[in-house]
C-alpha atoms as a PDB file:
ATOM      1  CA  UNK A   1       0.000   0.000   0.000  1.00  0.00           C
ATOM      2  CA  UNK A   2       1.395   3.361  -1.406  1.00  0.00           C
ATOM      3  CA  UNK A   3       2.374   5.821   1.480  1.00  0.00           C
ATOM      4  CA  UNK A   4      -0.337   7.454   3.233  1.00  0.00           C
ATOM      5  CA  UNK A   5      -1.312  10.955   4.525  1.00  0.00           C
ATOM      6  CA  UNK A   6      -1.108  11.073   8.679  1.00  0.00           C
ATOM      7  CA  UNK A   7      -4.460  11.066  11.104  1.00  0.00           C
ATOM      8  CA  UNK A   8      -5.603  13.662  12.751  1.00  0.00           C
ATOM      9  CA  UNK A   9      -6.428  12.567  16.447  1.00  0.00           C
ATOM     10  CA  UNK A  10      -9.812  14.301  17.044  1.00  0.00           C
ATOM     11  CA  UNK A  11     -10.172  13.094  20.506  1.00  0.00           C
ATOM     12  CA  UNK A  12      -7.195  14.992  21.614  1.00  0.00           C
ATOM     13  CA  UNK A  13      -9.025  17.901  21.278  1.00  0.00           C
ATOM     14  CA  UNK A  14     -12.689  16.517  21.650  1.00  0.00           C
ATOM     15  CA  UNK A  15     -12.595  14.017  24.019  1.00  0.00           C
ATOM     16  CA  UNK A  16     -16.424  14.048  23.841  1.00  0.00           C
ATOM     17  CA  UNK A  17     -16.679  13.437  20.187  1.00  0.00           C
ATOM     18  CA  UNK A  18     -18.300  10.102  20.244  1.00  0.00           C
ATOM     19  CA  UNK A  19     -19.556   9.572  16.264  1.00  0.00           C
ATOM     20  CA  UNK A  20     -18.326  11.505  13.747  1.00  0.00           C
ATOM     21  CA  UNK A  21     -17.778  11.505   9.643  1.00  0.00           C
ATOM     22  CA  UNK A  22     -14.255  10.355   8.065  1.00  0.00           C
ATOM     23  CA  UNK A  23     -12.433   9.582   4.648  1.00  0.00           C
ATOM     24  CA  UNK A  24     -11.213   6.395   4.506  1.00  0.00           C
ATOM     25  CA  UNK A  25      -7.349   6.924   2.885  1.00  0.00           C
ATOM     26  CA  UNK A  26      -6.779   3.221   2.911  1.00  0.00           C
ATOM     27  CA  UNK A  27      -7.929  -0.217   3.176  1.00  0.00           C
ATOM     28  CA  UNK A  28      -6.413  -3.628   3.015  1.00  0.00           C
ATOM     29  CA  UNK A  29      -6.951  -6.924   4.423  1.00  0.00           C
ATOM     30  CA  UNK A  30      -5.463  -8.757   7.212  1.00  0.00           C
ATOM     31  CA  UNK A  31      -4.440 -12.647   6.809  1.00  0.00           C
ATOM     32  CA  UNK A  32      -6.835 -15.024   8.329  1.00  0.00           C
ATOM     33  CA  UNK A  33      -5.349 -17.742  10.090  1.00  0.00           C
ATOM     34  CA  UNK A  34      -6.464 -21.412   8.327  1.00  0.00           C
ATOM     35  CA  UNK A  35      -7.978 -23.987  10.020  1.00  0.00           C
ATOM     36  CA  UNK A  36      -9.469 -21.280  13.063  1.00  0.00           C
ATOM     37  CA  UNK A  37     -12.978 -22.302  13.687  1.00  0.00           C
ATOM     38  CA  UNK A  38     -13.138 -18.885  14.818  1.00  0.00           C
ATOM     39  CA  UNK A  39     -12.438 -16.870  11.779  1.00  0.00           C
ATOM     40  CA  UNK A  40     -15.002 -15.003  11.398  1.00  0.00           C
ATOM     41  CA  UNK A  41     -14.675 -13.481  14.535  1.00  0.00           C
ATOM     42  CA  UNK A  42     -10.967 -12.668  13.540  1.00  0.00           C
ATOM     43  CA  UNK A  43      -9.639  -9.502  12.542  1.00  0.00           C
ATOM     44  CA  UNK A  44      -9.826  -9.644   8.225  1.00  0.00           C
ATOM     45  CA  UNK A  45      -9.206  -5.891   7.188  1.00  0.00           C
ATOM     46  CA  UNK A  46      -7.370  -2.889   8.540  1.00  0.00           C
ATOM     47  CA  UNK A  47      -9.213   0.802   7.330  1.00  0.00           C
ATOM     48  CA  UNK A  48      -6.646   4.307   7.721  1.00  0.00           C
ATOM     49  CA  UNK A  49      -8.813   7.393   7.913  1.00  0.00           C
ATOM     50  CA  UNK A  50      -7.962  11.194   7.481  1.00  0.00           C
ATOM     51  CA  UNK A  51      -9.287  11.625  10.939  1.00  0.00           C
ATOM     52  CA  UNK A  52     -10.310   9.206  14.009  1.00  0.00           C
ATOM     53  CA  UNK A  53     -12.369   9.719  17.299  1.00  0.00           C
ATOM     54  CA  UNK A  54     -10.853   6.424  17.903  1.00  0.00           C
ATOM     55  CA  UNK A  55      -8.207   6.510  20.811  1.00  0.00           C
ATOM     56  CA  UNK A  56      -5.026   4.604  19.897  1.00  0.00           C
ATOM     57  CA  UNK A  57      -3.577   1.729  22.241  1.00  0.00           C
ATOM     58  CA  UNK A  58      -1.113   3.408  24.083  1.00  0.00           C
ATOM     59  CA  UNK A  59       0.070   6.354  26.785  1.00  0.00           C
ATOM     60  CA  UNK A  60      -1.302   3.369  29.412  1.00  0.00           C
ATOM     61  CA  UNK A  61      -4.793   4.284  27.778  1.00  0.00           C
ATOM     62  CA  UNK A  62      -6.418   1.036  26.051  1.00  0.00           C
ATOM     63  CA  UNK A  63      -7.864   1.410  22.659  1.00  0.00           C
ATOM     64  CA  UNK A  64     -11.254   2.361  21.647  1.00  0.00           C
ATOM     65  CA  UNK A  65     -13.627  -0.430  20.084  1.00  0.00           C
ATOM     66  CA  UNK A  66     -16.775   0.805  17.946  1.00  0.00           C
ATOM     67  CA  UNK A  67     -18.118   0.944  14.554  1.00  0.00           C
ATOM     68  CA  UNK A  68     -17.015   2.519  11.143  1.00  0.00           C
ATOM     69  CA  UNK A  69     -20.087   2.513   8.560  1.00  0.00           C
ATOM     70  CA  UNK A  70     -20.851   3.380   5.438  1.00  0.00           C
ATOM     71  CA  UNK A  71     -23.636   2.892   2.342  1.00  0.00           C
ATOM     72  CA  UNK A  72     -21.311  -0.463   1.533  1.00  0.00           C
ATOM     73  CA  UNK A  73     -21.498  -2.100   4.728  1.00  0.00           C
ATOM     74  CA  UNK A  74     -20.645  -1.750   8.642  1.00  0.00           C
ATOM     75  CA  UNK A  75     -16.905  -2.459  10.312  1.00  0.00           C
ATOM     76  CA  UNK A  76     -16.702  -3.792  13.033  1.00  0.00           C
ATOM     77  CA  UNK A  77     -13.219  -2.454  14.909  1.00  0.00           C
ATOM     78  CA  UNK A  78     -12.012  -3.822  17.522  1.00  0.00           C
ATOM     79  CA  UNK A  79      -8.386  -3.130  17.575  1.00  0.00           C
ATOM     80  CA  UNK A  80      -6.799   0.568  16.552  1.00  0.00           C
ATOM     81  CA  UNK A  81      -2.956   1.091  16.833  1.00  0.00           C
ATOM     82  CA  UNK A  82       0.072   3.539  15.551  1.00  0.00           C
ATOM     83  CA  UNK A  83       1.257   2.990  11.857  1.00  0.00           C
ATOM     84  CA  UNK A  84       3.720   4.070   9.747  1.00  0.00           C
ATOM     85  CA  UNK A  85       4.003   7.799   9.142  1.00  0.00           C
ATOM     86  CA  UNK A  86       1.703   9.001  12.363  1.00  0.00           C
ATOM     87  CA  UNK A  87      -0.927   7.216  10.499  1.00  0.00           C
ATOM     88  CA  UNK A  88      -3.409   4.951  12.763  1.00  0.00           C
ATOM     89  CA  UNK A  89      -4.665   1.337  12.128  1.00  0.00           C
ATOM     90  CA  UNK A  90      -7.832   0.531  13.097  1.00  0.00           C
ATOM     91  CA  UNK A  91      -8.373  -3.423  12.959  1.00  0.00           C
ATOM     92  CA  UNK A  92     -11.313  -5.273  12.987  1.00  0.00           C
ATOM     93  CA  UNK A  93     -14.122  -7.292  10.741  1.00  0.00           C
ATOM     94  CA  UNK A  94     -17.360  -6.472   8.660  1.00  0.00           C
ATOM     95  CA  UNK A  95     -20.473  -7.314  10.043  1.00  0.00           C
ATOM     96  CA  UNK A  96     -22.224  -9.117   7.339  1.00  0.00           C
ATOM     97  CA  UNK A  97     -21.177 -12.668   6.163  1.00  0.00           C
ATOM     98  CA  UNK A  98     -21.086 -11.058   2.878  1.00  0.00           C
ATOM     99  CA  UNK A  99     -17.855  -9.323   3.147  1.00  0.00           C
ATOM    100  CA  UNK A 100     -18.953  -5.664   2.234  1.00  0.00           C
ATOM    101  CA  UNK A 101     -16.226  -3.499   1.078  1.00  0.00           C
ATOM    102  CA  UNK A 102     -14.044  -0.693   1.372  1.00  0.00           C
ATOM    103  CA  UNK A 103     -12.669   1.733  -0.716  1.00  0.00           C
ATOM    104  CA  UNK A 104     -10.197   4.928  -0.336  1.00  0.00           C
ATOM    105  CA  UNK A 105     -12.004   7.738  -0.998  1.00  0.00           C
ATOM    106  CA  UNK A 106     -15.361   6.643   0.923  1.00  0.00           C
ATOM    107  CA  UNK A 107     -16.730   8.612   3.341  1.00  0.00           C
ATOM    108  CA  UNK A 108     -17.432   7.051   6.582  1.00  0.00           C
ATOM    109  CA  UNK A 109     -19.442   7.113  10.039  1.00  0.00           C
ATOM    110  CA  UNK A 110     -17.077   6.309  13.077  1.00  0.00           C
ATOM    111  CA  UNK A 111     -18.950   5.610  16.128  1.00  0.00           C
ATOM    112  CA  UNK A 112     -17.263   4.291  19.437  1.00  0.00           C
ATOM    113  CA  UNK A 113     -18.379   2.589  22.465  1.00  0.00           C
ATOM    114  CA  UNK A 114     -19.130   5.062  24.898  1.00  0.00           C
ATOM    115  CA  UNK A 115     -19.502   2.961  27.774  1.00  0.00           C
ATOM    116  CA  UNK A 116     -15.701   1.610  26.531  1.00  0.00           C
ATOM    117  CA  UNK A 117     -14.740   5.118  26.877  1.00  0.00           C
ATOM    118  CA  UNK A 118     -16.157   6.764  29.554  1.00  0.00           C
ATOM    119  CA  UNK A 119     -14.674   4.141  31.687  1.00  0.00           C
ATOM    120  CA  UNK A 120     -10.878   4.298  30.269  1.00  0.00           C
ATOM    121  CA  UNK A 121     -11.392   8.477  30.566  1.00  0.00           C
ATOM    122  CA  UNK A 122     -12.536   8.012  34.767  1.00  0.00           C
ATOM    123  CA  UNK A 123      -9.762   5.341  35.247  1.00  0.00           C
ATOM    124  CA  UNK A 124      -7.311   7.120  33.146  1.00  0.00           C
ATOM    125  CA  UNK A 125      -8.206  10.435  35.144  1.00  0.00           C
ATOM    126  CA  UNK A 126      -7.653   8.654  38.722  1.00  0.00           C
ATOM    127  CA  UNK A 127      -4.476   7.542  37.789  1.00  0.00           C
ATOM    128  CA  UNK A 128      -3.348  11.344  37.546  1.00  0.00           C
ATOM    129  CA  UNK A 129      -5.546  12.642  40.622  1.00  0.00           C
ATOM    130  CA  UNK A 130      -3.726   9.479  42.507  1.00  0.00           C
ATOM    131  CA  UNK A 131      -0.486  10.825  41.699  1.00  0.00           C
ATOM    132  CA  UNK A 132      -1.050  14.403  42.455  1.00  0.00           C
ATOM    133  CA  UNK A 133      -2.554  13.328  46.273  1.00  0.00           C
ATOM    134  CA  UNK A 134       0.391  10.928  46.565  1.00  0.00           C
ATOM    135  CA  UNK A 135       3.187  13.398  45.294  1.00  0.00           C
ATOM    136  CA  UNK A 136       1.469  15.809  47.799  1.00  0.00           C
ATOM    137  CA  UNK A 137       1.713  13.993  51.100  1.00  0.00           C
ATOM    138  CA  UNK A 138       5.133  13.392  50.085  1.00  0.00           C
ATOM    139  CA  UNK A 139       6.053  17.368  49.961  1.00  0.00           C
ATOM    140  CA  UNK A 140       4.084  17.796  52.820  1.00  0.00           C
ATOM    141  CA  UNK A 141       6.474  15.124  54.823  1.00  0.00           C
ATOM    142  CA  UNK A 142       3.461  12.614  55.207  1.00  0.00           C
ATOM    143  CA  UNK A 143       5.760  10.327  52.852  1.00  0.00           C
ATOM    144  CA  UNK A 144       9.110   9.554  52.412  1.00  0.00           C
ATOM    145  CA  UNK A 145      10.486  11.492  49.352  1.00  0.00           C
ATOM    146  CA  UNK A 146       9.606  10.334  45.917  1.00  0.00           C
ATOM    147  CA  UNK A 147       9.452  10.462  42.147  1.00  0.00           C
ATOM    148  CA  UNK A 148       6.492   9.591  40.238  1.00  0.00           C
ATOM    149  CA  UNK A 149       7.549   7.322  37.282  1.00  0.00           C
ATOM    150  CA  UNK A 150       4.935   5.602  35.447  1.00  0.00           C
ATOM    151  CA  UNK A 151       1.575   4.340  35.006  1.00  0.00           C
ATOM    152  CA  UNK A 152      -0.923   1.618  33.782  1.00  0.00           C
ATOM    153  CA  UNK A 153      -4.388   3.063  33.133  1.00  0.00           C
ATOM    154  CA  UNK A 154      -6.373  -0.668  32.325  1.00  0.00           C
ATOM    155  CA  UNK A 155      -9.477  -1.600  34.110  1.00  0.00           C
ATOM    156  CA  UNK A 156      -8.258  -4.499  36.305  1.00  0.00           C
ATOM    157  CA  UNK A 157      -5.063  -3.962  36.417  1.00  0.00           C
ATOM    158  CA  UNK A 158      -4.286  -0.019  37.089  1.00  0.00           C
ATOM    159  CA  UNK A 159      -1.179   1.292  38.942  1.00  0.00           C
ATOM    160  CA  UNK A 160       1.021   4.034  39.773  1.00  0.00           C
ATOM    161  CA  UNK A 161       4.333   3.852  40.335  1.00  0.00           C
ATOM    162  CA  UNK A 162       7.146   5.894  42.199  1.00  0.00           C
ATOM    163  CA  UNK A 163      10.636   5.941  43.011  1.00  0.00           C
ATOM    164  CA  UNK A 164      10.929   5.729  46.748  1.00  0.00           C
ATOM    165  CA  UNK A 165       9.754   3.247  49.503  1.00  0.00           C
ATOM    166  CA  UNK A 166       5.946   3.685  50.439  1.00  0.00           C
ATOM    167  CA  UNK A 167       5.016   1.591  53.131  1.00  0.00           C
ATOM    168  CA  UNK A 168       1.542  -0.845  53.389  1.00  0.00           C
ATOM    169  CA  UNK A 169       0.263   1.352  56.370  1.00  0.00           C
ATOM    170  CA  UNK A 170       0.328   4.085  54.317  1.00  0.00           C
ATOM    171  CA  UNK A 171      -2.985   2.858  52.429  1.00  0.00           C
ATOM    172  CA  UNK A 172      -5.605   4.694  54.625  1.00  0.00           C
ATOM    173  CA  UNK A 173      -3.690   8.099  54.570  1.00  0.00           C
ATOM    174  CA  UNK A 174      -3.669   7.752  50.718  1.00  0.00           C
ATOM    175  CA  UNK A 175      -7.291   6.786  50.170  1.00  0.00           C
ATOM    176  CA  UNK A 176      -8.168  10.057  52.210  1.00  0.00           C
ATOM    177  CA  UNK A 177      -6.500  12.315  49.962  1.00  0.00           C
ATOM    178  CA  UNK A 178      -7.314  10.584  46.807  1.00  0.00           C
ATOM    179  CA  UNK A 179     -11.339  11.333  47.873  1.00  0.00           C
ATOM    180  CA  UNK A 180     -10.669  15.003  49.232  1.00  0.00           C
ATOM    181  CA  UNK A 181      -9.510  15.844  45.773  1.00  0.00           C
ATOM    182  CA  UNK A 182     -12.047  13.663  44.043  1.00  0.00           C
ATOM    183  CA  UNK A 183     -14.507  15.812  46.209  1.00  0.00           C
ATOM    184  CA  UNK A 184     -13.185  19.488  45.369  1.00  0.00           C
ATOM    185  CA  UNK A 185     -14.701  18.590  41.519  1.00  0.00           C
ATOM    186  CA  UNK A 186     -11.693  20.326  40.275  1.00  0.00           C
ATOM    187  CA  UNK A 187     -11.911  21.150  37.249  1.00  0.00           C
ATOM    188  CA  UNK A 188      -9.320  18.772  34.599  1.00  0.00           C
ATOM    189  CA  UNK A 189      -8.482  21.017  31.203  1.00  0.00           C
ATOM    190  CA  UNK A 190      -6.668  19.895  27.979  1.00  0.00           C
ATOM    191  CA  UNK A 191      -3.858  21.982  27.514  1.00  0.00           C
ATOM    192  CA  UNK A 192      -0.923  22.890  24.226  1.00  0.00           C
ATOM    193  CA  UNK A 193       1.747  23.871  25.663  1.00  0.00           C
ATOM    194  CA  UNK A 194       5.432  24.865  24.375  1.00  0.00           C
ATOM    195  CA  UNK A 195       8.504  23.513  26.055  1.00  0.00           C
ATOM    196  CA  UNK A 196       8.601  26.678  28.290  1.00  0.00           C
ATOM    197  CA  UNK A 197       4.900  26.879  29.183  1.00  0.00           C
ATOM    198  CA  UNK A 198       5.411  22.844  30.496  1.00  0.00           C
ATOM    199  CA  UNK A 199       8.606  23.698  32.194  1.00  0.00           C
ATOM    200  CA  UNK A 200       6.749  26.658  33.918  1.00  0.00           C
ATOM    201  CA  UNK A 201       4.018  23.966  35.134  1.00  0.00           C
ATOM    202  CA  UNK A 202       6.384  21.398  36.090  1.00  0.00           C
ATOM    203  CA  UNK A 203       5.728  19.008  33.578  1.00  0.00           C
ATOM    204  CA  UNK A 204       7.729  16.900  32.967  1.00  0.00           C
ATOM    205  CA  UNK A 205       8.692  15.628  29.123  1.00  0.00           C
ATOM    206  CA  UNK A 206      10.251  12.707  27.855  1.00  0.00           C
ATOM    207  CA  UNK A 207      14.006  13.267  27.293  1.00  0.00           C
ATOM    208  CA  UNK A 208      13.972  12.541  23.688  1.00  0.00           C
ATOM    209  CA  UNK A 209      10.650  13.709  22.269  1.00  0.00           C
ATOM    210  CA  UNK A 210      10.637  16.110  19.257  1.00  0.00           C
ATOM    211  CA  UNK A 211       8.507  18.838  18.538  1.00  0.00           C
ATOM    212  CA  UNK A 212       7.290  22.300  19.878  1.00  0.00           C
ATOM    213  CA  UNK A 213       4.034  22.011  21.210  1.00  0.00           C
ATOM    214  CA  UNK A 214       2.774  19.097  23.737  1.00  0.00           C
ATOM    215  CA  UNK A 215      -0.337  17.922  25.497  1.00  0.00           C
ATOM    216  CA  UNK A 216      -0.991  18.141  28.883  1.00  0.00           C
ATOM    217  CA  UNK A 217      -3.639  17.448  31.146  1.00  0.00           C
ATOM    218  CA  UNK A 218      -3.972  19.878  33.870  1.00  0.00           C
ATOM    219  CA  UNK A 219      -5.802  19.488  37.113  1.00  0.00           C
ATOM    220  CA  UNK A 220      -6.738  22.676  38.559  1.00  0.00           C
ATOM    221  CA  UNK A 221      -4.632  23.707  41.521  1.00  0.00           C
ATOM    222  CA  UNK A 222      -2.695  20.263  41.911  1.00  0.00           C
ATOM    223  CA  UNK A 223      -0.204  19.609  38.830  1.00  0.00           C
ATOM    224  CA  UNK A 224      -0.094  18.659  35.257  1.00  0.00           C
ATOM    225  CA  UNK A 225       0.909  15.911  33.305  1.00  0.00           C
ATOM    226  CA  UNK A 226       1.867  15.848  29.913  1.00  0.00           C
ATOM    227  CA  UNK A 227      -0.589  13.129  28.270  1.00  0.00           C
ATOM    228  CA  UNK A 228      -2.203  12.214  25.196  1.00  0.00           C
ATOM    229  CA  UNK A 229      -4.961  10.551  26.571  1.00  0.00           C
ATOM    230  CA  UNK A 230      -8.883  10.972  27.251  1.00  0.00           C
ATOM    231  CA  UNK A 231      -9.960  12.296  30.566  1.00  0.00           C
ATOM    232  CA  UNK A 232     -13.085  13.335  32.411  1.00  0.00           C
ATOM    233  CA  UNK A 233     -14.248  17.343  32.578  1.00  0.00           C
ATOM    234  CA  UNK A 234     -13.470  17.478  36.829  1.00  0.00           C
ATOM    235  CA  UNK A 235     -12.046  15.271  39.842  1.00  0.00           C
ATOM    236  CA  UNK A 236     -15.930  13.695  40.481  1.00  0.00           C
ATOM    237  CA  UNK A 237     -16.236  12.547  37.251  1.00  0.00           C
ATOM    238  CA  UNK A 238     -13.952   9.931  38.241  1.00  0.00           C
ATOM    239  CA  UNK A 239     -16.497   8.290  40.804  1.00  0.00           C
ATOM    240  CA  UNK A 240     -14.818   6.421  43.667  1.00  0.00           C
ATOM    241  CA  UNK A 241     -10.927   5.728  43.319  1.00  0.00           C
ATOM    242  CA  UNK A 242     -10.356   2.500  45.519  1.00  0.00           C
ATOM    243  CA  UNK A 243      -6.918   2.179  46.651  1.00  0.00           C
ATOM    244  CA  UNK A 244      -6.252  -1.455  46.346  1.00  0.00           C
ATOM    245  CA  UNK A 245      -2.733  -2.201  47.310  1.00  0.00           C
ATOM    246  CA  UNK A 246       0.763  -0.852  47.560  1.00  0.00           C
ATOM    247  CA  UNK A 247       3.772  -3.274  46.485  1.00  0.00           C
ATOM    248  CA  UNK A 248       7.337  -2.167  47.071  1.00  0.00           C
ATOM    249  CA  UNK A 249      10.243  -4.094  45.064  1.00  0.00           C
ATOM    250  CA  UNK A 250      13.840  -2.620  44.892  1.00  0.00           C
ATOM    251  CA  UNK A 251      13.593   0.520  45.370  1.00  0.00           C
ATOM    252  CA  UNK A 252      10.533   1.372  44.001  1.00  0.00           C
ATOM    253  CA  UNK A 253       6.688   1.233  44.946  1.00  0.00           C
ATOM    254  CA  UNK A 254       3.640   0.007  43.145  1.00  0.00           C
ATOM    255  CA  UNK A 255       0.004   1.824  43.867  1.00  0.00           C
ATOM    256  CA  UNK A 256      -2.520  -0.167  42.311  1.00  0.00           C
ATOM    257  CA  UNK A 257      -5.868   1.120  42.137  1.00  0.00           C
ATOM    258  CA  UNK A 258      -9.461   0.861  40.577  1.00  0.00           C
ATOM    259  CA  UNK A 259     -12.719   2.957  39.810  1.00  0.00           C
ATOM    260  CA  UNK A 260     -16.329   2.392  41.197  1.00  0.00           C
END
């Protein structure tokens, strides 16, 4: 397939676009594995569009799943990833037995699972609001000094993680923060900023990343983090972060956490 033009991310500006209209700049199909009594629930064809509400597996974020339609038949997608040349994949099957096809050129209906997405935004948003009421005992001497590092934003299986040793009693003191700030409903805004604007909010940005402008989310008050993910509009959107457990393994300390 000849090279194609890059995706605009929509969601990373309207993170409550939930259906919207496309161009499909490519379309080819996937190899179906012989012999799988399964195939036709397998992924057959792969569609690039100009533009996607679709978020892309990655930042700790899981993909969206959904629909892409059209006069020629309905697509099934249930996978949608990076591709060459900041183009994005999205993966799946048509709906009929029939095959319907694709072409470049056709203009489209994406539609996602909201459900999918609302609850990837509030877990993806607690990770962030966990950090910021973690990072703040620490300055305020409640914990021992530490540096946040990383973080998993999957249902079932959502963590934080620092450099520094937090220990197991700590748990209570945590949960009580987390829920103050879930309770102040402050507000969570999308922010562009340049290099200077994120070094002025304390962001911090990967060492080797290119570019002049970068995406943060900012939580009134508390901190920023520089994400390309989906959030919700304030702190209670989230609902009710349960701190689950805290693991410690050289050095370093594992908050693990989930959303009710």
């Amino acid at each position: 397939m000849a090279a194609l033009a890059k995706t605009k991310l929509l969601y990373q500006q309207q993170g409550n676009l939930h259906q919207h209209e496309a161009t499909i700049t490519g379309f080819e199909p996937i190899p179906v594995e012989a012999g799988n009594d399964k195939a036709d629930e397998q992924e057959s064809h792969a569609i690039y569009l100009d533009e996607t509400i679709f978020h892309v597996q990655g930042g700790g974020q899981p993909f969206d799943v959904g629909n892409i339609e059209s006069a020629t038949g309905s697509f099934i997608v249930t996978s949608v990833r990076n591709a060459d040349g900041e183009t994005v994949r999205h993966a799946g099957r048509f709906a009929s037995v029939d095959k319907s096809n694709f072409s470049a050129g056709d203009k489209v209906q994406m539609s996602i699972d909201v459900d999918r997405r609302l609850l990837n935004s509030r877990i993806h948003s607690a990770g962030h609001i966990l950090g910021v009421a973690i990072m703040r005992l620490s300055r305020e001497g409640k914990l021992p000094e530490l540096v946040e590092t990383k973080a998993k934003h999957y249902p079932g299986d959502a963590c934080v993680e620092f450099k520094g040793l937090i220990e197991g009693k700590a748990k209570d003191m945590i949960q009580a923060a987390s829920d103050e700030l879930v309770g102040e409903a402050r507000p969570l805004t999308i922010c562009f900023w340049s290099r200077v604007e994120c070094a002025e909010h304390n962001v911090a940005l990967p060492e080797k990343i290119e570019g002049d402008i970068f995406r943060a989310v900012d939580i009134e008050g508390c901190g920023a983090y520089a994400c390309g993910g989906t959030h919700v509009t304030d702190t209670k959107g989230v609902g009710k972060i349960n701190v689950r457990s805290i693991k410690r393994q050289k050095g370093t300390s594992r908050v693990s956490y989930s959303v009710s």
